[in-house]
Protein backbone atom coordinates (compact mmCIF):
# COMPACT_ATOMS: atom_id res chain seq x y z
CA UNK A 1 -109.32 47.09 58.23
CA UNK A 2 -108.82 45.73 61.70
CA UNK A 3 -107.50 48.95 63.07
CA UNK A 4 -110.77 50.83 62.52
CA UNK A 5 -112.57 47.94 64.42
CA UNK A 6 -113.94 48.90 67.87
CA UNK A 7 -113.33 52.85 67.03
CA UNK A 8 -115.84 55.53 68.35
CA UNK A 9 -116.27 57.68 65.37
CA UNK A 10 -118.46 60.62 65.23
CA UNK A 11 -119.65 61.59 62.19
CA UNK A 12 -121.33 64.91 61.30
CA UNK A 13 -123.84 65.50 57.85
CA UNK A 14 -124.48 61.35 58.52
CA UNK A 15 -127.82 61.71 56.88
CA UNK A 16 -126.71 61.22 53.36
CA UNK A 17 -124.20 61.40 50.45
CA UNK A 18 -120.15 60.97 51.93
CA UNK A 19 -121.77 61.11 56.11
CA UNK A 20 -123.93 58.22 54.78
CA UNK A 21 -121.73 56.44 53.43
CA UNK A 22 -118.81 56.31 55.67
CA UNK A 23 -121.08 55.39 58.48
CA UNK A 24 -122.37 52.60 56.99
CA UNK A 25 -118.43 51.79 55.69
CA UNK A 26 -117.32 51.97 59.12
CA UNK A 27 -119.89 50.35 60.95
CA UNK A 28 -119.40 47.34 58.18
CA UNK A 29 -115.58 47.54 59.29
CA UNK A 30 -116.78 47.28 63.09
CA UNK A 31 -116.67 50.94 64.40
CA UNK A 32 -119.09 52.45 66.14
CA UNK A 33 -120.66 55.51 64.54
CA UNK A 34 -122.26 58.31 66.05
CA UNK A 35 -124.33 60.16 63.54
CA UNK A 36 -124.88 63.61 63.70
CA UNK A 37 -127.09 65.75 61.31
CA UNK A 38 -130.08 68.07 61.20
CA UNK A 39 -132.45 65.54 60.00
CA UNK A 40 -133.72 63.44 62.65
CA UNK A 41 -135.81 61.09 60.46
CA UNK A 42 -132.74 60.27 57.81
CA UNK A 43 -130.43 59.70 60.80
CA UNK A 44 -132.57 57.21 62.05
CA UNK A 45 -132.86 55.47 59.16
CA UNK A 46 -129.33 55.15 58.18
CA UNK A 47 -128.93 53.91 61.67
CA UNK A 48 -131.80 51.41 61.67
CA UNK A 49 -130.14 49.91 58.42
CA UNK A 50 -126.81 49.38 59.90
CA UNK A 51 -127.88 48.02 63.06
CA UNK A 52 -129.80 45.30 60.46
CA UNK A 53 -126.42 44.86 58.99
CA UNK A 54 -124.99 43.33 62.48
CA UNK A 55 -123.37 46.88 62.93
CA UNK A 56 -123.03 49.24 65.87
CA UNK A 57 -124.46 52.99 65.76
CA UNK A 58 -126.32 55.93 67.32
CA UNK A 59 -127.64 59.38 66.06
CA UNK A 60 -128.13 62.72 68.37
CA UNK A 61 -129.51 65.45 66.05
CA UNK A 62 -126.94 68.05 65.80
CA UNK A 63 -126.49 71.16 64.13
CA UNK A 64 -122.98 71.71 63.41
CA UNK A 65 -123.35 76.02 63.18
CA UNK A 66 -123.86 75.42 66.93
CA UNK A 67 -121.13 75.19 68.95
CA UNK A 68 -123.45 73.99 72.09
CA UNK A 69 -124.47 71.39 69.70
CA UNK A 70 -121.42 69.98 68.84
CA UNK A 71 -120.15 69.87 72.62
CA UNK A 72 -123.46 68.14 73.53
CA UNK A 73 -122.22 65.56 70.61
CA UNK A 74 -119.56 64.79 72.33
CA UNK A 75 -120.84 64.41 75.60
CA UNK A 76 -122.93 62.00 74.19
CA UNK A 77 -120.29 60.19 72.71
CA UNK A 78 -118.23 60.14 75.69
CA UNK A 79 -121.43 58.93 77.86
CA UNK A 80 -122.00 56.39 75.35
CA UNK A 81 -118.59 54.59 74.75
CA UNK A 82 -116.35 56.55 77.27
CA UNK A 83 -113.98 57.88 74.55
CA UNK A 84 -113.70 59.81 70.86
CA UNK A 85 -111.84 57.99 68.02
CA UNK A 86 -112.23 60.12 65.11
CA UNK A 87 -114.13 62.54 64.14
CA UNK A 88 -115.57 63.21 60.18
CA UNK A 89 -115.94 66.38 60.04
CA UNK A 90 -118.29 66.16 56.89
CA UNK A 91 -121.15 68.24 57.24
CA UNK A 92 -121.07 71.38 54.40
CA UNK A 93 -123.14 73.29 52.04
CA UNK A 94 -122.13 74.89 48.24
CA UNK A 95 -124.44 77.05 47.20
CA UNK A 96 -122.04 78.64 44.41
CA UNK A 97 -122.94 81.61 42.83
CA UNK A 98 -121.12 84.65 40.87
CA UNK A 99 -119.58 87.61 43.15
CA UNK A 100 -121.74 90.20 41.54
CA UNK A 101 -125.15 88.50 42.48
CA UNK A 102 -124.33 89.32 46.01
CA UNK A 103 -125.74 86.51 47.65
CA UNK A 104 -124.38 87.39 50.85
CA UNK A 105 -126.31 85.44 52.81
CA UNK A 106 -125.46 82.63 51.28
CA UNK A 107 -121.94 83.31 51.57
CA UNK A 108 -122.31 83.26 55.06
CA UNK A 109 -124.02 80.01 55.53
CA UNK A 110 -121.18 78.68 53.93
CA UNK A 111 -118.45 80.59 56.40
CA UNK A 112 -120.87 78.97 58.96
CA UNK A 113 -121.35 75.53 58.11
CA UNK A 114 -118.41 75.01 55.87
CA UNK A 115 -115.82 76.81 58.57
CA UNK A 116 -117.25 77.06 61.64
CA UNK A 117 -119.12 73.96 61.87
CA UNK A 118 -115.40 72.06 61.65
CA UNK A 119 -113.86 74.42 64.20
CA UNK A 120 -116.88 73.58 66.34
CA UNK A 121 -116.21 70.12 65.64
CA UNK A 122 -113.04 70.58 66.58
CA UNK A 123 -113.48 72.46 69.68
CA UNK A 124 -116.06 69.74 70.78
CA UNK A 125 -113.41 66.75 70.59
CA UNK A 126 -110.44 68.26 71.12
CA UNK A 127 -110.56 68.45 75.42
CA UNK A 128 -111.38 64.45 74.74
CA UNK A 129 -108.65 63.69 72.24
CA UNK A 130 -105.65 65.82 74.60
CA UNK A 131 -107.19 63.57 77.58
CA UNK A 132 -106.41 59.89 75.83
CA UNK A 133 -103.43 61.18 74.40
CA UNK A 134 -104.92 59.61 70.65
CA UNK A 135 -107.34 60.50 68.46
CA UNK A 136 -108.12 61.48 64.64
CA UNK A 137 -109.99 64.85 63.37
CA UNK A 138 -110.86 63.95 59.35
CA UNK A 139 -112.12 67.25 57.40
CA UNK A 140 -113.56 66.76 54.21
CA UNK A 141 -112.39 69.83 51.57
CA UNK A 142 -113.03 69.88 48.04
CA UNK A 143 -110.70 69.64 45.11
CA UNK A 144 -112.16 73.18 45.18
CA UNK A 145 -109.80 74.25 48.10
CA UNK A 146 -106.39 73.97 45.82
CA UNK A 147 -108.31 75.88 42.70
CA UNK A 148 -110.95 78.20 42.41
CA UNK A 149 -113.36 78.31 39.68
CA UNK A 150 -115.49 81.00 38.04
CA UNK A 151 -118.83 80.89 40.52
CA UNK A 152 -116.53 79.20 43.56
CA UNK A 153 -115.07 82.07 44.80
CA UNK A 154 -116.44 81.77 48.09
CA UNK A 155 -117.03 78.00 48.44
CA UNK A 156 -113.59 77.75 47.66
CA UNK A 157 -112.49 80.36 50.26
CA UNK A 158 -114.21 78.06 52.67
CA UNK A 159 -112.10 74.81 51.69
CA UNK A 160 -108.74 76.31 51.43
CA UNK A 161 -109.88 77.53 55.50
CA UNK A 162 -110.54 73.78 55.58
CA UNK A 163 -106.48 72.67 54.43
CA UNK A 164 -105.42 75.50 56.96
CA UNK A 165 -107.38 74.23 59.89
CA UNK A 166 -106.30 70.64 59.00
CA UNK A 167 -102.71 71.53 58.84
CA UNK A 168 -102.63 73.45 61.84
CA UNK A 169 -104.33 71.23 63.70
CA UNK A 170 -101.28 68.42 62.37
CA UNK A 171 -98.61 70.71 63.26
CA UNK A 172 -99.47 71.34 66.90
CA UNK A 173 -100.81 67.97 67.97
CA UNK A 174 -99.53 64.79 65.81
CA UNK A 175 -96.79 65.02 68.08
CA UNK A 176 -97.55 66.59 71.41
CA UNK A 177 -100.49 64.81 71.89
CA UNK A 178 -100.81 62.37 69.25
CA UNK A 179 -103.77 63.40 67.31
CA UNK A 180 -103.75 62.79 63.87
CA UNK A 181 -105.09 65.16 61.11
CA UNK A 182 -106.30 64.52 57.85
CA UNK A 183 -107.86 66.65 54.84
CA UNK A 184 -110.25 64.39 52.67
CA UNK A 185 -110.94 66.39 49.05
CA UNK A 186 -113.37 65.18 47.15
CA UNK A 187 -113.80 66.41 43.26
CA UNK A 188 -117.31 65.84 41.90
CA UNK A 189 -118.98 63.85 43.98
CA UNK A 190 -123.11 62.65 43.87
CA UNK A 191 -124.23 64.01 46.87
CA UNK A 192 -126.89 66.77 47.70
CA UNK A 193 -124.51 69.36 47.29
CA UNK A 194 -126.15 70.57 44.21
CA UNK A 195 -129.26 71.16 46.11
CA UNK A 196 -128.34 73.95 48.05
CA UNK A 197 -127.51 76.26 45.08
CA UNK A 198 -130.00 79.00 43.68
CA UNK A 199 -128.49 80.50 41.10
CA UNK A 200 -129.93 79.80 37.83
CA UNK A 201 -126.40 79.99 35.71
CA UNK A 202 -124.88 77.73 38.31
CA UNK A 203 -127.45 75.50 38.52
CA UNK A 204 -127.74 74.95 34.77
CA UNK A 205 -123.61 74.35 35.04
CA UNK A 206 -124.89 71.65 37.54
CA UNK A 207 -127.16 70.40 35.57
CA UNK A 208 -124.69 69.59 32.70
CA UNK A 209 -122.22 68.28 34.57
CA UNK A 210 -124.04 66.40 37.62
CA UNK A 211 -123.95 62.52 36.27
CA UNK A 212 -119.79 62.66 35.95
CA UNK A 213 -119.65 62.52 39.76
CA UNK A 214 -118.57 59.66 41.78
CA UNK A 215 -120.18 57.71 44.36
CA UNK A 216 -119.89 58.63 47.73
CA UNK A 217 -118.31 55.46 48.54
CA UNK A 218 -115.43 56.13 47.02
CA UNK A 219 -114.52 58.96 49.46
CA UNK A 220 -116.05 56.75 52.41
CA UNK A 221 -113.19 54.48 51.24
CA UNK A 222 -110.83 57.28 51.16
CA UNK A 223 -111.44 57.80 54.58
CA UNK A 224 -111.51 54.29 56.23
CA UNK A 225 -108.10 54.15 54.44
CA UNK A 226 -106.74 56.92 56.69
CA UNK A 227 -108.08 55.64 59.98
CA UNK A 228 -107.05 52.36 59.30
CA UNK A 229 -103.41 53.27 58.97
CA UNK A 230 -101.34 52.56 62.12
CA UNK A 231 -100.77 54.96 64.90
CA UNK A 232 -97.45 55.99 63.86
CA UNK A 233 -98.55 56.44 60.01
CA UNK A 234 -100.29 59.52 59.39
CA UNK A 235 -102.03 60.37 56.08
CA UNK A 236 -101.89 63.93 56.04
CA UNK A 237 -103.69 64.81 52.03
CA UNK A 238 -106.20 62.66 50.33
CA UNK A 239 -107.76 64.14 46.72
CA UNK A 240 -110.32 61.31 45.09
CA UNK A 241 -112.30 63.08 41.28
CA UNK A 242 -113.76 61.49 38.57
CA UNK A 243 -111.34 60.12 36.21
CA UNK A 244 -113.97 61.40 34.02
CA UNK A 245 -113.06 64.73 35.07
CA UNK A 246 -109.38 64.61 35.30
C-alpha cells in the first residue's frame, strides 16, 4: 500500500463503523486522516488511538448537512498539510421505513445527509483538487442503490443519487483534471446504521437480520484498495455483502 502513504485524506462520519475504520486502515498504511463527524468526543478518541499506533491524524467537528461546515473542513485540511488527497465521503443515515407511514421528515434527513452532505463534500474539495491537478472523491452507496427493497424506497433513492454523483463527477474530471471517482457499496454491514430507524416493522426486520453483517473493515479495505491503485488506474465500482447474504 505504498501509494496511500503520505496521502491527506479527509474522512467524514470518522466516529465509528466504515469512517472508523478506514481511518484507522489508512493511518496504519501511513496517510494522514482528517476526521470529520458530529461527535466531538468519539473523534477524539479514534484519533488518540491512532496517534498511539505511530499514526498521523486530526479531527475538526463537522456536520456534513452544512455546506459552511464542510468548506471550513477543508480549509483546515489545506492549513494543515497544504493539500487534499481523497476524500471518503462516508457520513449517512437509513432510517427505512414503509411509504405509507409518511415519515417525511425522516425522508428528508436522508436527502440531507445521504445527498447533500456528499455534494457538500464535494463542493468543499473540489476548488482544491482542480488546483493540484490530482485528487480522489470516494462515496460510499449501498448495495441498496442498484435494488430497492420493500421499506428502502427512499434510502435507496438516496444511493442510486450517490452512483449518479459518482459517475458524473468521473466523466467530467478523470480526465480534464485528473480526479478520480469511486462508488464504494457496501451490503449489510455492522455499523450504527440500524440505530437511526424508528419504525417498529423495520426495526424488527433489523433485528432478525443484524448479526449477518460484515465488519466494517472489510469495506475500509475496499477502499484503501482504490486509493492505492496508481494514478492512471481508476476503480470506478466497488460492491463488498455478506457471502452470507449473497
Amino acid at each position: 500500500m505504498e501509494n496511500i502513504k503520505g496521502k491527506v485524506v479527509i474522512i467524514t462520519g470518522a466516529s465509528s463503523g466504515i469512517g472508523e475504520a478506514t481511518a484507522r486502515l489508512l493511518a496504519d498504511y501511513g496517510a494522514k486522516v482528517v476526521l470529520a463527524a458530529r461527535r466531538e468526543d468519539r473523534l477524539q478518541s479514534v484519533v488518540n488511538g491512532i496517534k498511539q499506533n505511530g499514526g498521523e491524524a486530526v479531527s475538526v467537528r463537522a456536520d456534513v448537512v452544512s455546506s459552511q461546515d464542510m468548506i471550513n473542513l477543508a480549509r483546515f485540511a489545506v492549513d494543515k498539510y497544504g493539500r487534499i488527497d481523497v476524500l471518503v465521503n462516508n457520513a449517512g443515515i437509513m432510517p427505512n421505513s414503509r411509504m405509507n407511514e409518511l415519515r417525511v421528515e425522516e425522508w428528508e434527513q436522508m436527502i440531507d445527509v445521504n445527498i447533500k452532505g456528499v455534494l457538500n463534500g464535494i463542493a468543499a474539495v473540489l476548488p482544491v483538487m482542480r488546483e493540484q491537478q490530482s485528487g480522489h472523491v470516494i462515496n460510499l452507496s449501498s448495495t441498496a442503490g442498484y435494488h430497492v427493497s420493500a421499506t428502502s424506497a427512499v434510502y435507496a433513492a438516496t444511493k442510486f443519487a450517490v452512483r449518479a454523483i459518482s459517475e458524473g463527477l468521473r466523466l467530467e474530471e478523470s480526465g480534464a483534471s485528473g480526479i478520480r471517482s469511486t462508488v464504494v457499496s457496501p451490503g449489510l454491514t455492522n455499523t450504527e446504521l440500524f440505530s437511526s430507524i424508528t419504525s417498529p416493522e423495520v426495526k424488527a426486520m433489523a433485528s432478525q437480520i443484524g448479526d449477518l453483517g460484515i465488519a466494517p473493515s472489510s469495506i475500509a479495505r475496499a477502499i484503501a484498495f482504490a486509493i492505492n491503485e496508481p494514478d492512471d488506474a481508476l476503480v470506478s465500482e466497488i460492491m463488498v455483502r455478506p457471502a452470507a447474504l449473497a
